[in-house]
C-alpha atoms as a PDB file:
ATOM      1  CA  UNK A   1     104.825  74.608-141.926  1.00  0.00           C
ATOM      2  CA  UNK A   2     106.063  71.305-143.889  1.00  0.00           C
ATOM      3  CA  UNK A   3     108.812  69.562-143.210  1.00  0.00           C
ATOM      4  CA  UNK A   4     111.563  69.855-145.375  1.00  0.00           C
ATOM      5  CA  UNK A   5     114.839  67.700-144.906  1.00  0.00           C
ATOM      6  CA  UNK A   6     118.028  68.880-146.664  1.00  0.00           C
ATOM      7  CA  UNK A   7     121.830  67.858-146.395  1.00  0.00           C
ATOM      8  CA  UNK A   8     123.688  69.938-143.728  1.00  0.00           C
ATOM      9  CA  UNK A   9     126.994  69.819-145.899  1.00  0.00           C
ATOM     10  CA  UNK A  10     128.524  73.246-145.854  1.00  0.00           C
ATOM     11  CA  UNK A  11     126.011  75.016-143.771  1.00  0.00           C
ATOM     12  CA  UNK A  12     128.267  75.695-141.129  1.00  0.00           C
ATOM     13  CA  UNK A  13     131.088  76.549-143.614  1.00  0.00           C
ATOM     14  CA  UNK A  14     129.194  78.752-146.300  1.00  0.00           C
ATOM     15  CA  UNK A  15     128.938  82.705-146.154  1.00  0.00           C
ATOM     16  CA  UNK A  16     124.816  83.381-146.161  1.00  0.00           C
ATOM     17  CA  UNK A  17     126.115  86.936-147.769  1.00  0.00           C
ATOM     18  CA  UNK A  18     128.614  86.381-150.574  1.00  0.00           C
ATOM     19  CA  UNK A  19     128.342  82.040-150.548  1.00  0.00           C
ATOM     20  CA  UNK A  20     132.046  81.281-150.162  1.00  0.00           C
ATOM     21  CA  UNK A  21     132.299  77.829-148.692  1.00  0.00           C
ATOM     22  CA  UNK A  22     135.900  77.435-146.796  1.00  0.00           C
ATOM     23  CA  UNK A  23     136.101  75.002-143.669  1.00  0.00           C
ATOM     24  CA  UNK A  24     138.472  78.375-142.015  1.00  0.00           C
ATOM     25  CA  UNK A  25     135.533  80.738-142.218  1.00  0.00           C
ATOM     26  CA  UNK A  26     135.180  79.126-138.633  1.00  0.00           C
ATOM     27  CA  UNK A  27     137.474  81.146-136.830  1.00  0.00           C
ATOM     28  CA  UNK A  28     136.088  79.458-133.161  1.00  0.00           C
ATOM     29  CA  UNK A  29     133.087  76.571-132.263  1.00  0.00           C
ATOM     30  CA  UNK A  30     130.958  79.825-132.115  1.00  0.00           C
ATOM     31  CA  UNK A  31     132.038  82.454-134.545  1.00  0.00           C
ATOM     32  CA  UNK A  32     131.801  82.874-138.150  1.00  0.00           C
ATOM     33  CA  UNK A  33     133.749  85.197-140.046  1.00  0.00           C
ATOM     34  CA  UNK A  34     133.858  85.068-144.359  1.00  0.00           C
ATOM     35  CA  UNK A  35     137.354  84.944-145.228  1.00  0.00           C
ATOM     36  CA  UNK A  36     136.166  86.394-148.646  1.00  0.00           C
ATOM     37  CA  UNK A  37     133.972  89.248-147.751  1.00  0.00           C
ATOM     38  CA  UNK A  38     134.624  89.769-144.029  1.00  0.00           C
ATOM     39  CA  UNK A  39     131.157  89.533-143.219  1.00  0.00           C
ATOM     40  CA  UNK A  40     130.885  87.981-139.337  1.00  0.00           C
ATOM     41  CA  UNK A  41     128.012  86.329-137.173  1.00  0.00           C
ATOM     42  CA  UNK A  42     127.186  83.600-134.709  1.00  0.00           C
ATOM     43  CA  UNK A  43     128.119  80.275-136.453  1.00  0.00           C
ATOM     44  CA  UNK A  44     124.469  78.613-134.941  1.00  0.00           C
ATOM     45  CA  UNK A  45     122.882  81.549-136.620  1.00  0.00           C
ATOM     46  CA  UNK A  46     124.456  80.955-140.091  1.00  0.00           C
ATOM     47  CA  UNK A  47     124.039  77.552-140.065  1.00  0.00           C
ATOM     48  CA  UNK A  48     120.461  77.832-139.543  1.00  0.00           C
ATOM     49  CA  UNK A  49     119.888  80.669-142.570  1.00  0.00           C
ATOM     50  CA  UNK A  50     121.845  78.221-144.639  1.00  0.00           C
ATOM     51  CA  UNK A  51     119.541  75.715-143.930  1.00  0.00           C
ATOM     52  CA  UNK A  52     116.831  77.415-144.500  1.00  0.00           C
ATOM     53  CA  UNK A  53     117.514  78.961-147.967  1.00  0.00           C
ATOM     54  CA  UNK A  54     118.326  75.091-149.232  1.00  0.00           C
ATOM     55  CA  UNK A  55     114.653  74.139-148.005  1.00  0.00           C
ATOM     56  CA  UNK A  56     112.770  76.933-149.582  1.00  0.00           C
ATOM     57  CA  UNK A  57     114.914  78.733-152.149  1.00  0.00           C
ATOM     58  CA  UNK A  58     112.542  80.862-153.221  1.00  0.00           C
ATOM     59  CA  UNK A  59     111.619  82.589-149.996  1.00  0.00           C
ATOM     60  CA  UNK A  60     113.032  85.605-148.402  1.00  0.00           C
ATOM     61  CA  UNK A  61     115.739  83.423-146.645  1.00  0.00           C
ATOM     62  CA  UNK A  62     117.369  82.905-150.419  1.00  0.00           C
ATOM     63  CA  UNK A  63     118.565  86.951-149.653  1.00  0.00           C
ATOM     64  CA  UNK A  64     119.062  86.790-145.413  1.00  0.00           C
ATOM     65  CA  UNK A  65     119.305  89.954-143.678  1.00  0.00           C
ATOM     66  CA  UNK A  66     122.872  90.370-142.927  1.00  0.00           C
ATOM     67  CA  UNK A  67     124.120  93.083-140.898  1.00  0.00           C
ATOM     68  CA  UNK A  68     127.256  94.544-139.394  1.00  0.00           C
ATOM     69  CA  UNK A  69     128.552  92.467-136.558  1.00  0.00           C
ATOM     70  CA  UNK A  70     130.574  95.515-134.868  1.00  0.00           C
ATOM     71  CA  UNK A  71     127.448  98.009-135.121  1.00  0.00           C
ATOM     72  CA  UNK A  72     125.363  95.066-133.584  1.00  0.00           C
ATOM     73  CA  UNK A  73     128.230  95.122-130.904  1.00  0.00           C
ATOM     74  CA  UNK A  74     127.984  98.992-129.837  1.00  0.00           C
ATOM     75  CA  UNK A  75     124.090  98.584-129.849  1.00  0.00           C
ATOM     76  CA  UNK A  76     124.512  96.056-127.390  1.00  0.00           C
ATOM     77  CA  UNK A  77     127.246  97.758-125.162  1.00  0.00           C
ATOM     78  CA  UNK A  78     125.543  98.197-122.049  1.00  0.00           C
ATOM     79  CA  UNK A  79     128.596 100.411-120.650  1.00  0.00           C
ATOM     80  CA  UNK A  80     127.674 103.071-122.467  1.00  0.00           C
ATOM     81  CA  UNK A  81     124.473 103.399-119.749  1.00  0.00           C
END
């Protein structure tokens, strides 16, 4: 895979689902959460799809598979075992 280098501006800030860019959609160091549309997710992980839709727009990163944090939370809820 080529190397692409893009400017990080934003990444950390912008929603991958509905692109609002506000410096508050970090809540904490780690969490994201879209004051617009609510949607939630590690920041890292957002970041990283950010990135990756400015280096290759036209992929299948420019639409990243967003999900619901809380169902993601109950998956993961080993007290349920």
């Amino acid at each position: 895979m080529p190397l692409k280098v893009v400017k990080s501006e934003n990444t950390s800030r912008q929603c991958p689902k509905c692109q609002h860019i506000d410096k508050r959609n970090r809540k904490t160091r780690n969490l994201f959460e879209c004051l617009k549309c609510g949607y939630m997710e590690m920041a890292d992980y957002v970041a990283a799809t950010n990135i990756a839709a400015k280096a290759w727009p036209r992929a299948a990163v420019k639409q990243p598979i967003v999900g619901d944090f809380n169902i993601y939370l109950q998956a993961t809820d080993f007290n349920r075992w």
